[in-house]
Protein backbone atom coordinates (compact mmCIF):
# COMPACT_ATOMS: atom_id res chain seq x y z
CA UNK A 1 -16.11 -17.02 -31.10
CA UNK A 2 -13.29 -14.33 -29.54
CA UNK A 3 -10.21 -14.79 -31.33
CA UNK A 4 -7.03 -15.52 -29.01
CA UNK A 5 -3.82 -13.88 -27.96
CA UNK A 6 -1.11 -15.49 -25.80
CA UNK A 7 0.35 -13.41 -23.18
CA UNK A 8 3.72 -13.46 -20.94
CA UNK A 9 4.90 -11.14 -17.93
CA UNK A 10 8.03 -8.82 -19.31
CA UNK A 11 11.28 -9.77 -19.34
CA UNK A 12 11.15 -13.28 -21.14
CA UNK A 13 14.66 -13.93 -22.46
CA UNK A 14 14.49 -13.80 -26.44
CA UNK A 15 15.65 -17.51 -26.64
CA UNK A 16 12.12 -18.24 -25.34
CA UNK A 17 10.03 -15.49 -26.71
CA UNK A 18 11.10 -15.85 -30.12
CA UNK A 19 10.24 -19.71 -30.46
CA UNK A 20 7.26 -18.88 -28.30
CA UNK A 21 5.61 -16.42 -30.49
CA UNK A 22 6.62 -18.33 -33.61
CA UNK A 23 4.77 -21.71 -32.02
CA UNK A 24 1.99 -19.41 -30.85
CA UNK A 25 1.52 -18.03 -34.69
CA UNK A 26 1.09 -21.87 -35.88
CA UNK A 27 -1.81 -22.61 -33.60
CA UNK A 28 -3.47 -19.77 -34.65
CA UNK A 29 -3.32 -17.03 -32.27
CA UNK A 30 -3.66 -13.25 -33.76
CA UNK A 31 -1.37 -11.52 -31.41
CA UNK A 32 1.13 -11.76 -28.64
CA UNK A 33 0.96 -9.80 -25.29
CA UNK A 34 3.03 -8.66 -22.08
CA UNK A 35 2.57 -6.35 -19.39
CA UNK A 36 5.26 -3.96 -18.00
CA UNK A 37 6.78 -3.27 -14.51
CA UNK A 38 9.70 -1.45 -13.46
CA UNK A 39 11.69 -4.54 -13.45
CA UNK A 40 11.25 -4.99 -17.17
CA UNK A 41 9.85 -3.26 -20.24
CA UNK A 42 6.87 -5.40 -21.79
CA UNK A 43 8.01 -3.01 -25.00
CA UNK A 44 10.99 -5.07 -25.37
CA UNK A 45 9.57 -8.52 -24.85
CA UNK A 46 7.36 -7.49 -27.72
CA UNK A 47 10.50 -6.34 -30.12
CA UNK A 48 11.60 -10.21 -29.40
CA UNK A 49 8.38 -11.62 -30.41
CA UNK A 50 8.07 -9.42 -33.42
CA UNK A 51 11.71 -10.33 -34.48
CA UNK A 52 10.09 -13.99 -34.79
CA UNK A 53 6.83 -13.26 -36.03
CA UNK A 54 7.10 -10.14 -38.38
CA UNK A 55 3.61 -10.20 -39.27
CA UNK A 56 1.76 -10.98 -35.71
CA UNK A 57 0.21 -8.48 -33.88
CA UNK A 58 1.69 -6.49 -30.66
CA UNK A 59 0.18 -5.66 -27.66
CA UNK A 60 1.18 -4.60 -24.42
CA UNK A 61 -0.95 -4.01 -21.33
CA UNK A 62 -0.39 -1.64 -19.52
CA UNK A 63 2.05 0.76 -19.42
CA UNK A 64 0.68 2.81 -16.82
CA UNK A 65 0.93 6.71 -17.24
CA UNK A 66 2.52 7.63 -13.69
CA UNK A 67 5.35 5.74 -15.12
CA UNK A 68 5.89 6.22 -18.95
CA UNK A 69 4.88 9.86 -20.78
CA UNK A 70 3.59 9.71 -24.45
CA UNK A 71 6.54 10.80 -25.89
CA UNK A 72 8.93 8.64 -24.01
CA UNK A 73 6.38 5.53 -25.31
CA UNK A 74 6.96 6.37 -28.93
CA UNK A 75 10.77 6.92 -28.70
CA UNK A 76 10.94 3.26 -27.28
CA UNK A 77 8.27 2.38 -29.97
CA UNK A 78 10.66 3.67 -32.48
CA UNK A 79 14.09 2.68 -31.18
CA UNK A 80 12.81 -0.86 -30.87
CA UNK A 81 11.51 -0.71 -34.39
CA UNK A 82 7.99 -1.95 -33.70
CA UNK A 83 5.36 -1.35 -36.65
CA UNK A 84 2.85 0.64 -35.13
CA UNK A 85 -0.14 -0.57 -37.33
CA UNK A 86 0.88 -3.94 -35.78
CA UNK A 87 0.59 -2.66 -32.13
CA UNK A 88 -1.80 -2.54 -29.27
CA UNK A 89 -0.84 -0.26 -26.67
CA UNK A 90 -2.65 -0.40 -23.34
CA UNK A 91 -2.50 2.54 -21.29
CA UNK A 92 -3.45 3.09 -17.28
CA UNK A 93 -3.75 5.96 -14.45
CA UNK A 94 -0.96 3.55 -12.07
CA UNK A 95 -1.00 5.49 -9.12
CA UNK A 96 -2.26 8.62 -10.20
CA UNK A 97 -4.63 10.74 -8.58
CA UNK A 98 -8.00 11.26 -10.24
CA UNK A 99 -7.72 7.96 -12.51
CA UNK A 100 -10.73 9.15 -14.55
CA UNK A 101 -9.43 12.54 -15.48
CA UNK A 102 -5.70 11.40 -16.37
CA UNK A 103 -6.71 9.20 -18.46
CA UNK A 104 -9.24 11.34 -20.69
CA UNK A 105 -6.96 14.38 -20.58
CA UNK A 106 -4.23 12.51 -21.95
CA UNK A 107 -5.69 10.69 -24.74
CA UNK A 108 -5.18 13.82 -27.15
CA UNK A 109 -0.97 13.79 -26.36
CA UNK A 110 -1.13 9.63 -27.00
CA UNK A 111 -2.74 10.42 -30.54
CA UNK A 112 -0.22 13.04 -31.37
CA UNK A 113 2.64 11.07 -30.12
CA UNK A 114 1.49 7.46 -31.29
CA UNK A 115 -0.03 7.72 -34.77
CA UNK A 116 -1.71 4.51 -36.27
CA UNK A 117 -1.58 2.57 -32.88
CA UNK A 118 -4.42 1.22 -31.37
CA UNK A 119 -4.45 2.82 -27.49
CA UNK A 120 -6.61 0.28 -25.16
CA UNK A 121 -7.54 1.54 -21.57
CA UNK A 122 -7.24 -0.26 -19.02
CA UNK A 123 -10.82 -0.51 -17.27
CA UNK A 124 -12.00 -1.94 -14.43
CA UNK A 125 -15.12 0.02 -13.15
CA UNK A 126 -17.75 1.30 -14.67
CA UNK A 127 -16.65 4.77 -15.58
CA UNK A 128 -13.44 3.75 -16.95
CA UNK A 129 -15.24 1.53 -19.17
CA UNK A 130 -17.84 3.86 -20.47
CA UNK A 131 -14.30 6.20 -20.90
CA UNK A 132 -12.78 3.86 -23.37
CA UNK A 133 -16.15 2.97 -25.22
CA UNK A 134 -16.40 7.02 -25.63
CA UNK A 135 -12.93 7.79 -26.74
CA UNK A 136 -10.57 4.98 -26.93
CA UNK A 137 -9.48 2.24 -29.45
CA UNK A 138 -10.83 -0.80 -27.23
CA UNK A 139 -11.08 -0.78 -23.04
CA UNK A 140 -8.58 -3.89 -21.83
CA UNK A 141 -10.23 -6.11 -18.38
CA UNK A 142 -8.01 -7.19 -16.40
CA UNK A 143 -8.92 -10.09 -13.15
CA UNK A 144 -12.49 -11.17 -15.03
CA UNK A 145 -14.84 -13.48 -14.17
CA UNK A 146 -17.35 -14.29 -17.64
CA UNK A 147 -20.13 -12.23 -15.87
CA UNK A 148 -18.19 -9.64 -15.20
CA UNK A 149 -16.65 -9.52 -18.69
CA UNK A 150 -20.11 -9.22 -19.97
CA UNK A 151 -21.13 -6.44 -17.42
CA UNK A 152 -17.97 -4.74 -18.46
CA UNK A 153 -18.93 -5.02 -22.06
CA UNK A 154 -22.25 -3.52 -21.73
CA UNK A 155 -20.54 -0.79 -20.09
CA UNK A 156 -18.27 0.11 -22.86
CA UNK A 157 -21.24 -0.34 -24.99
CA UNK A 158 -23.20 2.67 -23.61
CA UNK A 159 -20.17 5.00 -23.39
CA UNK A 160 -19.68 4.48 -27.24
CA UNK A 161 -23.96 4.76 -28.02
CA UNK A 162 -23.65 8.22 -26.14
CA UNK A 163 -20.81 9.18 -27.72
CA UNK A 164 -22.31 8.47 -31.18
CA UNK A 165 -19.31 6.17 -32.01
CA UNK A 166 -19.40 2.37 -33.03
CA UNK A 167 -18.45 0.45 -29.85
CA UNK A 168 -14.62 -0.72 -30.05
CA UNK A 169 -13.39 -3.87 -29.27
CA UNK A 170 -13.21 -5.42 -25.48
CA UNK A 171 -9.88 -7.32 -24.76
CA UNK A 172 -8.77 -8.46 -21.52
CA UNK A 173 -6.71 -11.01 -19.72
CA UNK A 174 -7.43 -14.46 -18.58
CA UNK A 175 -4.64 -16.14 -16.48
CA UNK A 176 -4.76 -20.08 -17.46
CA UNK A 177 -2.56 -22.76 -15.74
CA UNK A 178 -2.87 -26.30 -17.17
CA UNK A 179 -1.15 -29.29 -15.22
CA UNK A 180 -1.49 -30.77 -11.72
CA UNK A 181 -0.39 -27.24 -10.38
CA UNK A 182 -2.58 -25.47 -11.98
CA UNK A 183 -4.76 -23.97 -8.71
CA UNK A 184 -1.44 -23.76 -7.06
CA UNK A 185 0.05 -21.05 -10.09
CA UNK A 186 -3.45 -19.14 -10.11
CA UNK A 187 -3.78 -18.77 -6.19
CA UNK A 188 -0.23 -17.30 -6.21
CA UNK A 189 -0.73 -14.88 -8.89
CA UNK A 190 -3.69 -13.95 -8.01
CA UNK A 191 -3.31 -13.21 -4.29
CA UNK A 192 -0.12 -10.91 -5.07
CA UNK A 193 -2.90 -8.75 -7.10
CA UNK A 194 -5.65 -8.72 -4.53
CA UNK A 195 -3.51 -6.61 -2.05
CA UNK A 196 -1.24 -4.89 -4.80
CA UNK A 197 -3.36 -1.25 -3.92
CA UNK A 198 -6.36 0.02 -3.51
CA UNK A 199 -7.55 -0.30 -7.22
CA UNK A 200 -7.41 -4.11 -7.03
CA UNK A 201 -9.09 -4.71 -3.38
CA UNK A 202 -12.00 -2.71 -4.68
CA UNK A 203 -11.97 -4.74 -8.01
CA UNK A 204 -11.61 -8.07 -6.47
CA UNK A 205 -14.07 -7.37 -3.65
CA UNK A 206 -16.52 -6.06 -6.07
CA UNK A 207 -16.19 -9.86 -7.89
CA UNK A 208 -16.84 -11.27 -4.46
CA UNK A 209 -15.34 -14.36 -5.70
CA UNK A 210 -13.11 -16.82 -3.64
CA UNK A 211 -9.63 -16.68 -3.68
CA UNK A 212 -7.63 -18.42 -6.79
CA UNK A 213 -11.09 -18.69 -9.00
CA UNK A 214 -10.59 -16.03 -10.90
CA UNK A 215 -9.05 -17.29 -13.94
CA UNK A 216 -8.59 -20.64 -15.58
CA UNK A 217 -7.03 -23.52 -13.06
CA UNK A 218 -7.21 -27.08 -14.45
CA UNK A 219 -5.18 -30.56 -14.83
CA UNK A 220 -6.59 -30.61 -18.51
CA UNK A 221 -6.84 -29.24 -21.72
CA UNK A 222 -10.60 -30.11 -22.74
CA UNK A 223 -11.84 -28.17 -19.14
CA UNK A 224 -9.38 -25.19 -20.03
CA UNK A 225 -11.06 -24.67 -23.25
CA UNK A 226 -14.77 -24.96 -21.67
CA UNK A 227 -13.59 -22.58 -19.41
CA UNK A 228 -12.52 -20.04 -21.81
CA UNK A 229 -15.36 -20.52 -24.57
CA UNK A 230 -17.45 -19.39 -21.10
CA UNK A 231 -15.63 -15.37 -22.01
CA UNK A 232 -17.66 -15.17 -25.08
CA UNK A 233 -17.76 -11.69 -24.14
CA UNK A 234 -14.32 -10.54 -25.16
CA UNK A 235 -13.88 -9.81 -28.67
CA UNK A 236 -10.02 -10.60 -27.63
CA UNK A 237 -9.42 -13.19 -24.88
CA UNK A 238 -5.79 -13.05 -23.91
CA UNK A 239 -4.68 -15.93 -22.08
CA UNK A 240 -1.76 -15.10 -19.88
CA UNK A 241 0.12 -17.80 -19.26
CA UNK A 242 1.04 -19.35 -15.67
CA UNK A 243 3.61 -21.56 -16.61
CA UNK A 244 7.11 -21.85 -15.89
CA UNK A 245 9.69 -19.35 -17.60
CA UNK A 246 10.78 -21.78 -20.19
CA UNK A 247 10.16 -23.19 -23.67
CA UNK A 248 8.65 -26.69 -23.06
CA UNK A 249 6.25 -25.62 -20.44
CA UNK A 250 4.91 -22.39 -22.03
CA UNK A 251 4.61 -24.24 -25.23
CA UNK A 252 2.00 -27.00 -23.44
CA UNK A 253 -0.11 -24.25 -22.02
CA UNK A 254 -0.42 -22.42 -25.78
CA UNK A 255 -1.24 -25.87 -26.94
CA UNK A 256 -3.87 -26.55 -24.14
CA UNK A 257 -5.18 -23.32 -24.13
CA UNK A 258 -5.24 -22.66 -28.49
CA UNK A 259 -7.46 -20.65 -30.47
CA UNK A 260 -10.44 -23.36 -31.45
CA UNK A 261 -9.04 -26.35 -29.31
CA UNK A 262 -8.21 -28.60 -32.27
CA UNK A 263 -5.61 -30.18 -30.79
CA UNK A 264 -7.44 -30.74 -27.63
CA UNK A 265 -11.06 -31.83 -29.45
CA UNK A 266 -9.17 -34.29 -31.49
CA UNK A 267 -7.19 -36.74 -29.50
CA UNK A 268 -5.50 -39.16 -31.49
């Protein structure tokens, strides 16, 4: 069975994160998770979880390279006092030209300037995949159906086998919304992404699935946790939670959506 993370969008205030993360360590998930945008630094919503949970693990995804240089990653790594053998740190192309090439040529300045972190690629076709199975610490989906996860994984598989390397771990994200707006929260999120750029319109049309299905959308716990035992082929699923900005209604979806669905297998 994948183990679990819980993940947030950046920019959570602390008086949410922090009880978040430390209700998220009780039901058993490994590691907390936000992105980044230039509205908000997922780096600090991770300091706030960390201040809660000293011993959980970290992981951001992504901090896209068109954005944030190696060296100004680590100084916020260090200034923010995050252990690095706690962190995850997924890394993109953004808008940069040649995607494929940026990211390979600058995996040997992230190693120099991020010792003992784990760097994750962000991968969404083939290439990119095969790229983080060759060189990288783990290759981080992002907009997955379980097929493609599995396609992906073989993927990162064969880049690893030809690179003579054990194949390292597959993470990605898998938006969830519990409650009777569930489809209503996915179909938002998800159409902002599916015109976002280029990179997206190809991903999404090469799912060919139909609008506000990709993802986890239901008015109960027990179908949220079929749904994500179907992603069997994530080593990490990271469920990234639709729910509204505040502590009662992220705390239901971690509950609905938690490692092993105890709670939700055993109604009392």
């Amino acid at each position: 069975m994948s183990v679990r993370g819980f993940g947030v969008a950046a920019g959570l205030e602390p008086a949410i994160a922090e009880p978040l993360a430390a209700r998220c360590a009780m039901l058993g998930y490994t590691s907390m998770w936000s992105n980044d945008h230039p509205a908000a630094s997922g780096l600090e919503t991770l300091a706030s979880f960390g201040a809660a949970v000293p011993g959980i693990d970290l992981g951001v995804a992504v901090l896209p390279l068109d954005r944030h240089s190696p060296e100004s990653i680590a100084d916020r790594v260090l200034n923010l006092g995050l252990a690095p053998e706690r962190l995850w740190i997924g890394v993109g192309a953004g808008f940069s030209d040649k995607p494929l090439t940026r990211m390979r040529e600058a995996l040997p300045a992230l190693r120099v300037a991020l010792p003992g972190v784990r760097l994750v690629l962000a991968a969404m076709g083939p290439k990119m995949c095969a790229l983080a199975g060759s060189a990288y610490d783990g290759a981080f989906l992002n907009w997955i159906t379980p097929d493609f996860a599995a396609t992906a994984r073989g993927h990162v598989h064969a880049g690893a086998e030809e690179a003579g390397r054990q194949p390292p771990p597959v993470l990605g994200y898998v938006r969830a919304a519990v409650g009777t707006d569930a489809e209503d929260r996915l179909g938002k999120e998800e159409g902002f992404y599916r015109d976002l750029h280029d990179g997206y319109r190809n991903h999404f049309n090469r799912l060919d699935e139909p609008e506000g299905t990709v993802g986890v959308a239901t008015d109960n716990r027990y179908a949220a946790q079929a749904a994500l035992e179907r992603y069997d082929a994530l080593d990490v699923v990271v469920v990234r939670g639709l729910a509204s900005a505040n502590i009662e209604a992220m705390s239901a979806l971690a509950e609905a959506t938690a490692p092993g669905g105890t709670e939700s297998r055993n109604p009392r």
